[in-house]
Protein backbone atom coordinates (compact mmCIF):
# COMPACT_ATOMS: atom_id res chain seq x y z
CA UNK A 1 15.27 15.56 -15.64
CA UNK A 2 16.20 18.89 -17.55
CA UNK A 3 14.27 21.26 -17.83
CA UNK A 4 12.37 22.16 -21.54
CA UNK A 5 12.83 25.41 -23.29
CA UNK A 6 10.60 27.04 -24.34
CA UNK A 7 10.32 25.42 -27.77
CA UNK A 8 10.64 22.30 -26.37
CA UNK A 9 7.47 22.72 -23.58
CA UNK A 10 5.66 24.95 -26.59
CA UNK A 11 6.43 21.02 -29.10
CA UNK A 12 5.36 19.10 -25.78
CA UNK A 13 2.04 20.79 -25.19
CA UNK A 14 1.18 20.54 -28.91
CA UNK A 15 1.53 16.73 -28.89
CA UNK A 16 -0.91 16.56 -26.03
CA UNK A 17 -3.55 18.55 -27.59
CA UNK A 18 -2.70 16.70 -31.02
CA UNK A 19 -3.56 13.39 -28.88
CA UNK A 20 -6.09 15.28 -26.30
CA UNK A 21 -8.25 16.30 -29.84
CA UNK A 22 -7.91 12.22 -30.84
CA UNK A 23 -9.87 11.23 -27.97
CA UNK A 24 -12.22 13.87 -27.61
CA UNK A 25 -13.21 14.19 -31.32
CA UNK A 26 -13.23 10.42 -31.66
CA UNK A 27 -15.26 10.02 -28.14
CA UNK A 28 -17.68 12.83 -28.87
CA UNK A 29 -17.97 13.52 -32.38
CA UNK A 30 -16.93 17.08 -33.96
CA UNK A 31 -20.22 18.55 -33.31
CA UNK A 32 -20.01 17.33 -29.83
CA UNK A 33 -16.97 18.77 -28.61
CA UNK A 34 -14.90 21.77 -28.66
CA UNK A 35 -11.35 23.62 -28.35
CA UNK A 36 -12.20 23.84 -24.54
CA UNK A 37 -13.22 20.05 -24.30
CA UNK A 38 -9.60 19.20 -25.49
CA UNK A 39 -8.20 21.49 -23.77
CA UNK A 40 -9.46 19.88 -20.53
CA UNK A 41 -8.15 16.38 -21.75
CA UNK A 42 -5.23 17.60 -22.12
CA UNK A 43 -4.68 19.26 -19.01
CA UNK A 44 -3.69 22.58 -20.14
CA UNK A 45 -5.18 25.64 -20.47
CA UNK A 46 -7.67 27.61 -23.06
CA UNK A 47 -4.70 30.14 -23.76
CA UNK A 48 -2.64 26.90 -24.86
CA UNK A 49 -5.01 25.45 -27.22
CA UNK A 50 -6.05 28.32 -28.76
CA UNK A 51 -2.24 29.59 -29.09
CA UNK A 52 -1.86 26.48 -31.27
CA UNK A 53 -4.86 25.83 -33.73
CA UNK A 54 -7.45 28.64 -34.34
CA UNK A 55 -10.54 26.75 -34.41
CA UNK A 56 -11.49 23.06 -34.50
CA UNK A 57 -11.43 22.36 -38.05
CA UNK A 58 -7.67 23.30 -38.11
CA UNK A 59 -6.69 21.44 -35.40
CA UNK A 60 -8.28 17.96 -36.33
CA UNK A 61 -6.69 18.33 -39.46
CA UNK A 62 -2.84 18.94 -37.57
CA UNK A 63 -4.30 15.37 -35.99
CA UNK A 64 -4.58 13.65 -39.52
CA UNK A 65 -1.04 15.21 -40.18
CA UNK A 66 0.41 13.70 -37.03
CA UNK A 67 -1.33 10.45 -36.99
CA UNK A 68 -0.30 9.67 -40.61
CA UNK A 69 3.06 11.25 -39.60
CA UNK A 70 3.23 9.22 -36.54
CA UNK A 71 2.24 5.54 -38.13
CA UNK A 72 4.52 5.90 -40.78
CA UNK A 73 7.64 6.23 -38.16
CA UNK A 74 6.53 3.45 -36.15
CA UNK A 75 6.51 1.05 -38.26
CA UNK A 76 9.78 2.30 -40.22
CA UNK A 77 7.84 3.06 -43.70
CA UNK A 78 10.42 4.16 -45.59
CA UNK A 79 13.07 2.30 -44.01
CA UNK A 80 11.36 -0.64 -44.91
CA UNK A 81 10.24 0.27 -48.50
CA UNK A 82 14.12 0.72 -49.07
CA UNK A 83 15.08 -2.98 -48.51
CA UNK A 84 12.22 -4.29 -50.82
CA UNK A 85 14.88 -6.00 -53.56
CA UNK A 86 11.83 -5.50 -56.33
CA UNK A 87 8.95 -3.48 -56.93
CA UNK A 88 6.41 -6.74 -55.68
CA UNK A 89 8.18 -7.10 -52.61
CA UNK A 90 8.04 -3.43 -52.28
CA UNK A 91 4.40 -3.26 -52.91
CA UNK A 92 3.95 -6.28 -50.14
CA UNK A 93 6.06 -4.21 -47.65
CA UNK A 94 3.46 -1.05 -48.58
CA UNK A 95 0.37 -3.42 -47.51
CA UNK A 96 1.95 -5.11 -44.67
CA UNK A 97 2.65 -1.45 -42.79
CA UNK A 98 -1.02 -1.08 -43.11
CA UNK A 99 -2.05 -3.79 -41.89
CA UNK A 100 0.51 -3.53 -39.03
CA UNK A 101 -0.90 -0.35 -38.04
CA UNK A 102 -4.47 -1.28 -38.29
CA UNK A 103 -3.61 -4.53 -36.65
CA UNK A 104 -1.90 -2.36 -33.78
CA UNK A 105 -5.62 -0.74 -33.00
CA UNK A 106 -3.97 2.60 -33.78
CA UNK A 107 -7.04 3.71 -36.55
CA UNK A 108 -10.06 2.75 -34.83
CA UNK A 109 -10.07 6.16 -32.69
CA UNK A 110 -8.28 7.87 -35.82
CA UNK A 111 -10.95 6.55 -38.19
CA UNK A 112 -13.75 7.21 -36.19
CA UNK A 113 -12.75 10.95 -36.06
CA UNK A 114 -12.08 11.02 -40.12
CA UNK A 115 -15.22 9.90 -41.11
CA UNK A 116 -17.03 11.98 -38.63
CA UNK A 117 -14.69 14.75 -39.64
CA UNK A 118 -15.55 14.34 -43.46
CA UNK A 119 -19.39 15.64 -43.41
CA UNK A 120 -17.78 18.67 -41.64
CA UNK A 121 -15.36 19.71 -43.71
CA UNK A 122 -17.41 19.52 -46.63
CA UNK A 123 -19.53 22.33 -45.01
CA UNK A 124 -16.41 24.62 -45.90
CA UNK A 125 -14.88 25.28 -48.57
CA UNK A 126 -11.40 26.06 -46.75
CA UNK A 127 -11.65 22.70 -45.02
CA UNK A 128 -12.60 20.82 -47.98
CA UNK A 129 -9.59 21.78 -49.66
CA UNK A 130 -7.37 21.60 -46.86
CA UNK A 131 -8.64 17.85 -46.09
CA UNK A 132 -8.20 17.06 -50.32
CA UNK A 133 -4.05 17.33 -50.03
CA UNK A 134 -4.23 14.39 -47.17
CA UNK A 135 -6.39 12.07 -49.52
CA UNK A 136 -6.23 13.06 -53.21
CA UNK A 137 -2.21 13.19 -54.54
CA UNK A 138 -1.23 16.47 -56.68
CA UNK A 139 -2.18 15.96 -60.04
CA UNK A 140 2.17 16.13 -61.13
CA UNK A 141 2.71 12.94 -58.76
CA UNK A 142 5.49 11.01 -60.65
CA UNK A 143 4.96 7.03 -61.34
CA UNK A 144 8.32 6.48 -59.10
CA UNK A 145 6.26 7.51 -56.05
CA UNK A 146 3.64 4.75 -56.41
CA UNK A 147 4.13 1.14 -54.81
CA UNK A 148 2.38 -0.46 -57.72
CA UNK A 149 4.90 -2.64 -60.12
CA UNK A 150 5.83 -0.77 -62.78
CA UNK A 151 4.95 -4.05 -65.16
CA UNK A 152 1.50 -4.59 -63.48
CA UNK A 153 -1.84 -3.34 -65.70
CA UNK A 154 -2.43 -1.40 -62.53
CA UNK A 155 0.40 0.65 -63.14
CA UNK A 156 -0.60 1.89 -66.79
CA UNK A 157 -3.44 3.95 -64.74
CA UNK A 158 -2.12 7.35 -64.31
CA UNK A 159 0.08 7.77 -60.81
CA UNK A 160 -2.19 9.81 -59.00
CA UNK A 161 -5.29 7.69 -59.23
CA UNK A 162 -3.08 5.13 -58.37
CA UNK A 163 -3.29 6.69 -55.15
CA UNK A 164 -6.85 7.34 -55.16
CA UNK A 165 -7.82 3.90 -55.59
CA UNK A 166 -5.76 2.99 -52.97
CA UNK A 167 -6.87 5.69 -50.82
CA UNK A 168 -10.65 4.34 -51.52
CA UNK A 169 -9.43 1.04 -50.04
CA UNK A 170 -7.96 2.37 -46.90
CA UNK A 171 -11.30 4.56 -45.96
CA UNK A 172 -13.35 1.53 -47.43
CA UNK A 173 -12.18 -0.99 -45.30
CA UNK A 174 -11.04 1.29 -42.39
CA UNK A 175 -15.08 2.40 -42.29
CA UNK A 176 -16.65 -1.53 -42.80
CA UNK A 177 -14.10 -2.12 -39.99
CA UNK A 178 -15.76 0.09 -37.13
CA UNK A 179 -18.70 -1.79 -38.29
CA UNK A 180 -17.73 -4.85 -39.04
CA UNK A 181 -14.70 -6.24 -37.19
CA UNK A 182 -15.05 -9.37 -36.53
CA UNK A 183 -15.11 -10.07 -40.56
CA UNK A 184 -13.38 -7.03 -41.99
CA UNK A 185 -9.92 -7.92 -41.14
CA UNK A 186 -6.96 -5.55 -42.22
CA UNK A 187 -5.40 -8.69 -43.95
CA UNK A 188 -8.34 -7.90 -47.06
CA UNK A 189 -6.34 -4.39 -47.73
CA UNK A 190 -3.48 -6.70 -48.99
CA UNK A 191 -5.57 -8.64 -50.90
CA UNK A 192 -7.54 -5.94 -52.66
CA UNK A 193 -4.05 -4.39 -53.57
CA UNK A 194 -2.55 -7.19 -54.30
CA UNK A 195 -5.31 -8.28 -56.34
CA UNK A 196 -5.54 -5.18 -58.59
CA UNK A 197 -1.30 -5.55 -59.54
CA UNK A 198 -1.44 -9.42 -59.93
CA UNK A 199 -2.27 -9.33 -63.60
CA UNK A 200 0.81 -8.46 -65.45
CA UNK A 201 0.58 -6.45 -68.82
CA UNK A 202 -0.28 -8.36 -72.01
CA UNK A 203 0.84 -6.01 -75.09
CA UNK A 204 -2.37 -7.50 -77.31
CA UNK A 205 -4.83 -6.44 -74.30
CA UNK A 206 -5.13 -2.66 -74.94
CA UNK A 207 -7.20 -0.91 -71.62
CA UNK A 208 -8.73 1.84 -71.69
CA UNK A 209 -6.48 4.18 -70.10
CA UNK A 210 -3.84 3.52 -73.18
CA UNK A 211 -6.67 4.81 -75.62
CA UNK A 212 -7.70 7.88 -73.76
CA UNK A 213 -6.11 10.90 -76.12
């Protein structure tokens, strides 16, 4: 096997501590662990970890980058997005991925840290905003970036709280799930979404998003 540069070993060791932090935070809690914890589980040492993130918050949030990162590549988001022939097929292929993933058991140690994660950051203000760019769009988010049909009701709602509402679904049901799995299956993501873009728009029914100056 050749051997890594030095880049290469530095990307190497960053993955285990990105994966390392996963299971510790997840297992433990973010109270209940630390940079030296992870360390440990990742079999590297203090110097590593701490060359890399500069205190826990930062690096669970490099673990929400790489987790959302790393489920959208496995199941080949974009790729399939690009084959959907219209925007309902499109929006199907959007729901399906999630469920893939969630059917995959990929988010139950990811969720577990996010929620626990979420009291924390909200204890700084650096963190809070940090954390708000992973799960509340940039108010100049253009309507071609949403999955919802562009003929749907939904889509007369402004493009980023599109996103939010779909973001409340995924922590919704992502939390009910880690209590509730047996009857909180991933499939009910689809059918929330689904749900909210079935109605198509009716020109006499004016909502109240239209009559908002």
């Amino acid at each position: 096997m050749a051997r890594m540069t030095r880049e290469q070993r530095q990307q190497h060791n960053r993955v285990l501590l990105l994966e390392a932090g996963e299971r510790v935070f997840a297992a433990r809690g973010v109270a209940g662990a630390s940079l030296d914890d992870v360390a440990l589980e990742a079999g590297l040492t203090k110097g590593a970890v701490y060359s890399n993130f500069r205190s826990k918050g930062e690096l669970i949030l490099e673990v929400i980058r790489y987790r959302q990162t790393l489920s959208q590549e496995a199941q080949g988001f974009h790729a399939i997005l690009d084959r959907a022939s219209n925007d309902y097929e499109r929006l199907e292929a959007w729901c399906d991925i999630w469920v893939l993933t969630a059917q995959s058991g990929e988010r139950s140690s990811y969720a577990r840290l996010l929620f626990d994660f979420i009291p924390y950051a909200l204890r700084d203000e650096h963190l809070t905003a940090r954390f708000l760019e992973f799960i509340s769009p940039a108010g100049d988010i253009s309507a071609g970036e949403s999955p919802i049909p562009t003929d749907s009701r939904f889509a007369r709602i402004p493009p980023g709280d599109q996103f939010r509402i779909l973001t409340a679904l995924d922590l919704g049901l992502s939390a009910l799930g880690l209590f509730d799995p047996e009857n909180v299956k991933p499939e009910l993501y689809k059918t929330a979404v689904l749900s909210l873009a079935q109605t198509l728009y009716d020109a006499s029914d004016q909502s109240d998003y239209a009559q908002q100056p």
